[in-house]
PDB file of N, CA and C in Angstrom:
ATOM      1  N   UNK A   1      80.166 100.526  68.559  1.00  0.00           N
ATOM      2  CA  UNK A   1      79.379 101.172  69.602  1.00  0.00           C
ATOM      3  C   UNK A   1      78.625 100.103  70.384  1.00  0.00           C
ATOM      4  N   UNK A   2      78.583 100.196  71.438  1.00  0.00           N
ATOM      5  CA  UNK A   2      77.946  99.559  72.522  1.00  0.00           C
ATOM      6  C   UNK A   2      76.401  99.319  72.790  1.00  0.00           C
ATOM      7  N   UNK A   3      75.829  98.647  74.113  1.00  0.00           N
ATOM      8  CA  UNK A   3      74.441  98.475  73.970  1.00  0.00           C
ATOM      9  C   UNK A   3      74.468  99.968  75.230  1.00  0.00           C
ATOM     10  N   UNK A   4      73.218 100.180  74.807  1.00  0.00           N
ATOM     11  CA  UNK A   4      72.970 101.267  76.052  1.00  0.00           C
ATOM     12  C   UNK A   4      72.500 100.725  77.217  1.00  0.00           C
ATOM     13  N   UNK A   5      71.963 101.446  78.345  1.00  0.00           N
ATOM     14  CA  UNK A   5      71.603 100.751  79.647  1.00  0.00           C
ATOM     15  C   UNK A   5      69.930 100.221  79.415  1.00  0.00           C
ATOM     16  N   UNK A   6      69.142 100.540  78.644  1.00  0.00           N
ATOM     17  CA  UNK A   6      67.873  99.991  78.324  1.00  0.00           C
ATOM     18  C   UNK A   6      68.207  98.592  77.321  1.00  0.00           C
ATOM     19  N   UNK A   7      68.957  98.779  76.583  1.00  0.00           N
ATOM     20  CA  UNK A   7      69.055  97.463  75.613  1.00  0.00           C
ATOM     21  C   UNK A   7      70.092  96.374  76.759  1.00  0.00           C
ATOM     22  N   UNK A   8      71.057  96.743  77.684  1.00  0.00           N
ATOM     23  CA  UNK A   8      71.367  96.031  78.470  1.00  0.00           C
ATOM     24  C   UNK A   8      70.436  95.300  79.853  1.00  0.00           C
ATOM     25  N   UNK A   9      69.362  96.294  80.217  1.00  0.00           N
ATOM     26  CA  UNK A   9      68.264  95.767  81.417  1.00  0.00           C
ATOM     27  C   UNK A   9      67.389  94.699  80.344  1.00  0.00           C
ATOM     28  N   UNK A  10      67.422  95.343  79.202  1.00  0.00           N
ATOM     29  CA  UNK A  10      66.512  93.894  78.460  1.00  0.00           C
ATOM     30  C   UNK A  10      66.855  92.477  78.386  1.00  0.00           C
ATOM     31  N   UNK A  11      68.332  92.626  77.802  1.00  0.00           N
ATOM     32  CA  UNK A  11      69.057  91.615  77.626  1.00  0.00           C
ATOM     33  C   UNK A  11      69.072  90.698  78.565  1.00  0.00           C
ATOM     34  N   UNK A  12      69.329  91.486  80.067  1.00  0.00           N
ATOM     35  CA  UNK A  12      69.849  90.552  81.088  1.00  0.00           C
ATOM     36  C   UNK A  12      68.644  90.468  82.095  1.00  0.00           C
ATOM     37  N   UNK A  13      67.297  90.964  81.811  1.00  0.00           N
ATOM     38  CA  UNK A  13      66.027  91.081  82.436  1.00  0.00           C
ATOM     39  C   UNK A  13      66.501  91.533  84.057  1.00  0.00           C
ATOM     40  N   UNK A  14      66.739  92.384  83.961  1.00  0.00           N
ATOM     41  CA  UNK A  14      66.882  93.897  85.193  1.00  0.00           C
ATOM     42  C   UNK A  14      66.222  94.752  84.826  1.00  0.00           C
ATOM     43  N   UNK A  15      66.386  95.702  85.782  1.00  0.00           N
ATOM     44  CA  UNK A  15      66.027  96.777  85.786  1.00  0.00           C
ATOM     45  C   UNK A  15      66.783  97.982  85.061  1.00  0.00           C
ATOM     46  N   UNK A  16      66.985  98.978  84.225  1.00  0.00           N
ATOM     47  CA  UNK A  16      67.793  99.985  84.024  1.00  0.00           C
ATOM     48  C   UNK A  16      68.510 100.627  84.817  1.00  0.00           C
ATOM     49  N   UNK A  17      67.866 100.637  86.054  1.00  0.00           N
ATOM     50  CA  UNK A  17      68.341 101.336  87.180  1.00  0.00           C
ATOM     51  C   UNK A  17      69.662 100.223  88.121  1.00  0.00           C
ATOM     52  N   UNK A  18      69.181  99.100  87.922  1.00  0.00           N
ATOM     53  CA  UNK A  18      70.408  98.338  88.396  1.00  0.00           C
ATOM     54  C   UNK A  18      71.863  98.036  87.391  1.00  0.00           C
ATOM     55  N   UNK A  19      71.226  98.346  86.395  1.00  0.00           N
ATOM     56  CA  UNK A  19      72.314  98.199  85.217  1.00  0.00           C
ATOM     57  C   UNK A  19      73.240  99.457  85.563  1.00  0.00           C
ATOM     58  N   UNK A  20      72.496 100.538  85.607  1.00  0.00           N
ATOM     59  CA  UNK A  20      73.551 101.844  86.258  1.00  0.00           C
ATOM     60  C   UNK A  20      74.554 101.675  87.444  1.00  0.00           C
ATOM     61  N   UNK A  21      73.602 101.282  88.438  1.00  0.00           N
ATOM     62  CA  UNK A  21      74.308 100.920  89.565  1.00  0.00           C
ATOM     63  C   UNK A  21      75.519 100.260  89.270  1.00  0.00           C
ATOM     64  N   UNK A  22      75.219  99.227  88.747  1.00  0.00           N
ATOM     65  CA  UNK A  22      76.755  98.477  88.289  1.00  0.00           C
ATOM     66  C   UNK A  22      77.329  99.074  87.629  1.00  0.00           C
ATOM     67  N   UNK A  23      77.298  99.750  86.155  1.00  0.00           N
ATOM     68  CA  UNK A  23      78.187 100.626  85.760  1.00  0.00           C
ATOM     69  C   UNK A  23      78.625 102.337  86.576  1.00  0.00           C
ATOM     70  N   UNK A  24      77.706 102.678  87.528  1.00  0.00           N
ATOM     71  CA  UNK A  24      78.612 103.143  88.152  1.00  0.00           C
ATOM     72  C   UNK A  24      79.940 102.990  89.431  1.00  0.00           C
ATOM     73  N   UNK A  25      79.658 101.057  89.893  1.00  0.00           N
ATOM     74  CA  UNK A  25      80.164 100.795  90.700  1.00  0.00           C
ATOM     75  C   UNK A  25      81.638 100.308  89.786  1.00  0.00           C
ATOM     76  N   UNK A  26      81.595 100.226  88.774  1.00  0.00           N
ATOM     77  CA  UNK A  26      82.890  99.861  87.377  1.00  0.00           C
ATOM     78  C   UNK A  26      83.170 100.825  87.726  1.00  0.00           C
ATOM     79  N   UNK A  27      82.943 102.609  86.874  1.00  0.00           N
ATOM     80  CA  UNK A  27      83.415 103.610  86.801  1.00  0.00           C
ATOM     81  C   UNK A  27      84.125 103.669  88.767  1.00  0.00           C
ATOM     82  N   UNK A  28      84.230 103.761  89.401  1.00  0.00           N
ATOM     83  CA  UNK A  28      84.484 103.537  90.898  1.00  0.00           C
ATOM     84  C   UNK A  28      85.950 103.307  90.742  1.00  0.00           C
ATOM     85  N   UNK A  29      85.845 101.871  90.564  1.00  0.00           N
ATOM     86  CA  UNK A  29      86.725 100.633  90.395  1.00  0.00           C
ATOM     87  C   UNK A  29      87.739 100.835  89.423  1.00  0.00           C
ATOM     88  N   UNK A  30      87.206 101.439  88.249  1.00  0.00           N
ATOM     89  CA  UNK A  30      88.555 101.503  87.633  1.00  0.00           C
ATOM     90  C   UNK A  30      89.149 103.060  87.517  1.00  0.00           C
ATOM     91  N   UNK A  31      88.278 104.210  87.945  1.00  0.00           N
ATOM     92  CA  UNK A  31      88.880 105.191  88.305  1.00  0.00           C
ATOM     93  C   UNK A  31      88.237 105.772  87.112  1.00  0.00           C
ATOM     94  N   UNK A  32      87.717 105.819  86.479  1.00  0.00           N
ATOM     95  CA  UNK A  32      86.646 106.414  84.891  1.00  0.00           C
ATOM     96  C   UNK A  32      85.730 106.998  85.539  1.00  0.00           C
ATOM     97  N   UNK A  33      85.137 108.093  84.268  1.00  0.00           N
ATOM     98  CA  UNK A  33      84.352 108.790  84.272  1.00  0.00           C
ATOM     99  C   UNK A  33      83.576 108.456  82.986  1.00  0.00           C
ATOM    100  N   UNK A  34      83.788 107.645  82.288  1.00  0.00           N
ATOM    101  CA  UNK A  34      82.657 106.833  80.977  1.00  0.00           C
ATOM    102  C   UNK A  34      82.276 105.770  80.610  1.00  0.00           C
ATOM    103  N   UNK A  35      82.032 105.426  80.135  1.00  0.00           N
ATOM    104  CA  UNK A  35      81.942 103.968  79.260  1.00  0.00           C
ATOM    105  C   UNK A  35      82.992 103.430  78.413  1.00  0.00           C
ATOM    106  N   UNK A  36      83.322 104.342  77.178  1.00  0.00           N
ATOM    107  CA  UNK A  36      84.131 104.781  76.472  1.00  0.00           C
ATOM    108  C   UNK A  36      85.840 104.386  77.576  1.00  0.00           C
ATOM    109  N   UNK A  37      85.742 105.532  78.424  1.00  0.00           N
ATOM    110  CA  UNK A  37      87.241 105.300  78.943  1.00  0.00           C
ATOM    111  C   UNK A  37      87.257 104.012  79.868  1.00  0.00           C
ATOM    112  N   UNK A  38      86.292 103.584  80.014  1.00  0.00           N
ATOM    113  CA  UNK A  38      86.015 102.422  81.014  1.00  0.00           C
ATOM    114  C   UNK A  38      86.531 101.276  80.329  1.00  0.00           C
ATOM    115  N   UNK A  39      86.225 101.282  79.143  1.00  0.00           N
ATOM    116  CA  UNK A  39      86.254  99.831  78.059  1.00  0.00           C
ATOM    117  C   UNK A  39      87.558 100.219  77.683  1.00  0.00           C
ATOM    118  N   UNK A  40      88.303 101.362  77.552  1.00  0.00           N
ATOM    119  CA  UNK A  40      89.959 101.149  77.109  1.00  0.00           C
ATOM    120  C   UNK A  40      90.663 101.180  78.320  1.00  0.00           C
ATOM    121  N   UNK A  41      90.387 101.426  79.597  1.00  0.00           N
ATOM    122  CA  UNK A  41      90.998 100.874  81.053  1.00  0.00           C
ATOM    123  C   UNK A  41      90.587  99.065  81.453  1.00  0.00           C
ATOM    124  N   UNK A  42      89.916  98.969  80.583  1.00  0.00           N
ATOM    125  CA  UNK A  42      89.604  97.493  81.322  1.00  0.00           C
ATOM    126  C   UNK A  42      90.361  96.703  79.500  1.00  0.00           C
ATOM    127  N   UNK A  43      90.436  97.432  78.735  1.00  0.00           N
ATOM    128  CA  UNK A  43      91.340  96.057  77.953  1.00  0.00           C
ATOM    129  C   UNK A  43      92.368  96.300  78.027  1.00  0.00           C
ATOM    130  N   UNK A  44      92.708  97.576  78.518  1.00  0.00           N
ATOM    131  CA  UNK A  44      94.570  97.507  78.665  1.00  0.00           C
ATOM    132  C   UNK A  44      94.708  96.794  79.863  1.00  0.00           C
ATOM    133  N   UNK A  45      93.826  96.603  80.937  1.00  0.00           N
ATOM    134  CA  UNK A  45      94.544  95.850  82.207  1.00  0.00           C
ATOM    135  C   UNK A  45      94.099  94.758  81.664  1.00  0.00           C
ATOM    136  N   UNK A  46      93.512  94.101  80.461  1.00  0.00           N
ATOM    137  CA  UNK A  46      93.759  92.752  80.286  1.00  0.00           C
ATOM    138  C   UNK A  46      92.145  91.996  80.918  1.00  0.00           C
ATOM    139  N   UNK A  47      90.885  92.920  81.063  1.00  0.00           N
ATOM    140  CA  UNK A  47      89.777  92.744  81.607  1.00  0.00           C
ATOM    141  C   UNK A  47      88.872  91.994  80.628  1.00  0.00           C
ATOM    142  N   UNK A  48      88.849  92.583  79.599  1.00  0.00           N
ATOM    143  CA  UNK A  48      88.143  92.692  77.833  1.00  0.00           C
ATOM    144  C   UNK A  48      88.725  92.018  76.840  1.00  0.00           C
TER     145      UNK A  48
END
């Protein structure tokens, strides 16, 4: 299991709200609707 979007704005000293932004500009990009399906579309194209 993954970090959530608060343990990720910590990590990378952002905001939570920009951490979304980017994961919703992923979900966009690879055509997902999760996290979950996001991370098995991005290691089958060889992303991860």
């Amino acid at each position: 299991r993954g970090l959530n979007s608060a343990d990720i704005a910590a990590l990378l000293e952002i905001s939570r709200h920009t951490v979304n932004d980017h994961v919703k500009n992923i979900y966009v990009k690879l055509n997902v609707s999760s996290r979950a399906e996001a991370a098995v579309r991005a290691k089958g194209m060889g992303l991860v």
